[in-house]
N, C-alpha and C. Protein backbone atom coordinates (compact mmCIF):
# COMPACT_ATOMS: atom_id res chain seq x y z
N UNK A 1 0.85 -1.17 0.00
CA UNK A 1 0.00 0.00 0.00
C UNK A 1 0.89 1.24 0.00
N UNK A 2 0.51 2.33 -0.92
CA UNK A 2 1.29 3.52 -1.21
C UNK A 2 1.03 4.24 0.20
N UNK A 3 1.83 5.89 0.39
CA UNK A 3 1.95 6.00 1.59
C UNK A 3 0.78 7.27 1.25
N UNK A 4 -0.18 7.46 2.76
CA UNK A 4 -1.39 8.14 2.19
C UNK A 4 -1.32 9.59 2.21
N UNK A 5 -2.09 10.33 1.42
CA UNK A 5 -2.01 12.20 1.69
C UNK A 5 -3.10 12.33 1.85
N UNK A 6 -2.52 13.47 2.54
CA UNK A 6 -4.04 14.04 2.93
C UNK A 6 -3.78 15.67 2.58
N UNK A 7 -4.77 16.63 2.54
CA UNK A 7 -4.77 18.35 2.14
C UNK A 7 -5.93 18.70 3.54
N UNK A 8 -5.10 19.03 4.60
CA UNK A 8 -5.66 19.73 5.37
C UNK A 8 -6.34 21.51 5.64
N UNK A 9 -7.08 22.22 5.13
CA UNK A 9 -6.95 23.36 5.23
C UNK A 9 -7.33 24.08 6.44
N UNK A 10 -6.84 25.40 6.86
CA UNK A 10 -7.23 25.89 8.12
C UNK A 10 -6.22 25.37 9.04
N UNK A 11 -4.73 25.75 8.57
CA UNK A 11 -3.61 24.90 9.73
C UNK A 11 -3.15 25.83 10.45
N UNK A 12 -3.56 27.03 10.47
CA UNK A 12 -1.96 28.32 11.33
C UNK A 12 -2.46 27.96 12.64
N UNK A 13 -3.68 27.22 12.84
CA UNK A 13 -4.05 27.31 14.80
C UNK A 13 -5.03 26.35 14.89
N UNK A 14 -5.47 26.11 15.94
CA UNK A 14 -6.58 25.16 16.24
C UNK A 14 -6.48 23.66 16.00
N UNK A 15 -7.94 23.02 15.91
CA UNK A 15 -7.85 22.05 14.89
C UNK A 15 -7.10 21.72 13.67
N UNK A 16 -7.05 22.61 12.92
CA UNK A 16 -6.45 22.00 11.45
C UNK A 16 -5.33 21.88 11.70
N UNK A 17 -4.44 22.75 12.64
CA UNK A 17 -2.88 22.49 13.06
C UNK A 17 -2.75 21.06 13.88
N UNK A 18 -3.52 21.17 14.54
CA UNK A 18 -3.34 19.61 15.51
C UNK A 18 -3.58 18.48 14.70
N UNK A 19 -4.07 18.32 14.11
CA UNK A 19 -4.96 17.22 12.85
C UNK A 19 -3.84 17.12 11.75
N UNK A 20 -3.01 17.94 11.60
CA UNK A 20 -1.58 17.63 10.81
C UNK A 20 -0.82 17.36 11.13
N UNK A 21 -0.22 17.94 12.50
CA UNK A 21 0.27 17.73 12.91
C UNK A 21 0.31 15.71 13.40
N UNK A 22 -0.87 15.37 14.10
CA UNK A 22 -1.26 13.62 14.48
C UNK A 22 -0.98 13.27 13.39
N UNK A 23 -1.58 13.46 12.20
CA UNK A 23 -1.41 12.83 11.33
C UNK A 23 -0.04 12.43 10.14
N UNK A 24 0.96 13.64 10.11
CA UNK A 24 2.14 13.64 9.99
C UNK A 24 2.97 12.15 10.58
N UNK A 25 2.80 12.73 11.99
CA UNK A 25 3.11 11.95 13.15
C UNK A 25 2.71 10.53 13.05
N UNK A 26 1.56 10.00 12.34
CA UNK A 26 1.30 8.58 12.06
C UNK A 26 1.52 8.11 10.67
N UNK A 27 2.56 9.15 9.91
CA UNK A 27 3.00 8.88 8.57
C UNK A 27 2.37 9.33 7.56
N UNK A 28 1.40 9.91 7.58
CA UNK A 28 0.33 10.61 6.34
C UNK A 28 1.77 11.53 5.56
N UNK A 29 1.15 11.72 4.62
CA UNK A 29 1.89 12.88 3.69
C UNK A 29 1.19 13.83 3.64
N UNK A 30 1.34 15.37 4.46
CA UNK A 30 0.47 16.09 4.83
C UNK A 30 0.57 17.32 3.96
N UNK A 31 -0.51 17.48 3.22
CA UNK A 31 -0.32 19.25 2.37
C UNK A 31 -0.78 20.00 3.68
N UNK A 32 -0.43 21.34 4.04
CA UNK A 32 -0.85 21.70 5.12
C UNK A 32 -1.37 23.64 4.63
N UNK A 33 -2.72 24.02 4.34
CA UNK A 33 -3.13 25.43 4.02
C UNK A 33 -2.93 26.46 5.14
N UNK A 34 -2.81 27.47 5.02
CA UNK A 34 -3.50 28.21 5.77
C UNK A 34 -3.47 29.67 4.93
N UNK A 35 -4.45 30.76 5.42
CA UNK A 35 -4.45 32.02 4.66
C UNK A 35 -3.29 32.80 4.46
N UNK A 36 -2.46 32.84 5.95
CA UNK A 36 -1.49 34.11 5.70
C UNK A 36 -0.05 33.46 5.17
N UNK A 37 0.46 34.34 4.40
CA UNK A 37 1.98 33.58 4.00
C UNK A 37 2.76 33.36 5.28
N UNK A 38 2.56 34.56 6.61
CA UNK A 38 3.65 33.86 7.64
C UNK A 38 3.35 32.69 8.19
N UNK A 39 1.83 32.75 8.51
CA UNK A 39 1.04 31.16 8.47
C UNK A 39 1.90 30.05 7.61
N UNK A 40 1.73 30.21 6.56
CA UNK A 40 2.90 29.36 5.62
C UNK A 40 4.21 28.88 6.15
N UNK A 41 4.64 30.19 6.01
CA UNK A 41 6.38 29.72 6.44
C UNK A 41 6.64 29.08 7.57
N UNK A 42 5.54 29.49 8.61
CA UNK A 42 5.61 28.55 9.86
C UNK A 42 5.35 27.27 9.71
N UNK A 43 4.66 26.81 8.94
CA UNK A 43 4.06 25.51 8.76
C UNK A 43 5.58 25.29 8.24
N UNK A 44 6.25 25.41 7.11
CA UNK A 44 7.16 25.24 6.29
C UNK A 44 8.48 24.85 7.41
N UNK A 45 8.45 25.64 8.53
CA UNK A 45 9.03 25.72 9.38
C UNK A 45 9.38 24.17 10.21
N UNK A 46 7.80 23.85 10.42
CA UNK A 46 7.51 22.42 10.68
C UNK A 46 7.63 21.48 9.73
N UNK A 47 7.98 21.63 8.27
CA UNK A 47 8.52 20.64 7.84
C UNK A 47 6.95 20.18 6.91
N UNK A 48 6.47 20.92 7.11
CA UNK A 48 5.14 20.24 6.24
C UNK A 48 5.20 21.35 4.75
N UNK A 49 4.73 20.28 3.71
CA UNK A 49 4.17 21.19 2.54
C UNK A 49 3.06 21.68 2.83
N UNK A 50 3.72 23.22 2.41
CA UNK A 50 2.57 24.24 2.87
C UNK A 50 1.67 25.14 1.91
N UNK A 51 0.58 25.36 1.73
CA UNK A 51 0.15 26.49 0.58
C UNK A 51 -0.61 27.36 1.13
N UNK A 52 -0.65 28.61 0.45
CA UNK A 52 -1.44 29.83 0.83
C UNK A 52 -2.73 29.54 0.28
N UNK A 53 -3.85 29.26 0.93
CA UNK A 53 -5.04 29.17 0.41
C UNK A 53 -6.21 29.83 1.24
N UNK A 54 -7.23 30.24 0.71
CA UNK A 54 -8.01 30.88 1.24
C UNK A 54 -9.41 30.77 0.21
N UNK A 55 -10.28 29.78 1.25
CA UNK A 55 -11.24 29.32 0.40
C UNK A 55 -12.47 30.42 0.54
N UNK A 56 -12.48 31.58 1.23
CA UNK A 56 -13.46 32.26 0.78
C UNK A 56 -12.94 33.54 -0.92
N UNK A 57 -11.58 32.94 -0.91
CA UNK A 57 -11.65 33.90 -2.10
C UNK A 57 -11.87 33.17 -3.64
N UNK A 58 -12.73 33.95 -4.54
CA UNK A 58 -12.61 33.54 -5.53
C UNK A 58 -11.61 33.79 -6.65
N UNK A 59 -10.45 34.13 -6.37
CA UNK A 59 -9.12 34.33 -7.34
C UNK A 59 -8.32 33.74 -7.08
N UNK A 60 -7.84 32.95 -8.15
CA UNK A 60 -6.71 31.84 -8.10
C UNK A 60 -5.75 32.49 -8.62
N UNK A 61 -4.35 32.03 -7.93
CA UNK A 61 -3.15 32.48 -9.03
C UNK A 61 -2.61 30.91 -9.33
């Protein structure tokens, strides 16, 4: 069995940070969102792939 991913969004705090964090931690391959870029780099910080996303906007780059 391949190793699993998951795309968590909502990671700079709370839930979505803890929930990547466990799950990292039990081997998942974790994409990890959150809105602000320092949000980002912190995640990045932790070693997770990170993206700037923000699902109430409708503009993609």
């Amino acid at each position: 069995m391949g190793l699993k991913t998951v795309l968590i969004t909502a990671c700079s705090s709370g839930f979505g940070r803890e929930i990547a964090r466990y799950l990292k931690g039990k081997g998942w391959y974790v994409y990890a969102t959150a809105r602000s870029e320092n949000d980002v780099q912190w995640l990045q910080y932790e070693r997770f792939d990170a993206l700037q996303l923000d699902l109430r906007s409708q503009q993609f780059n």
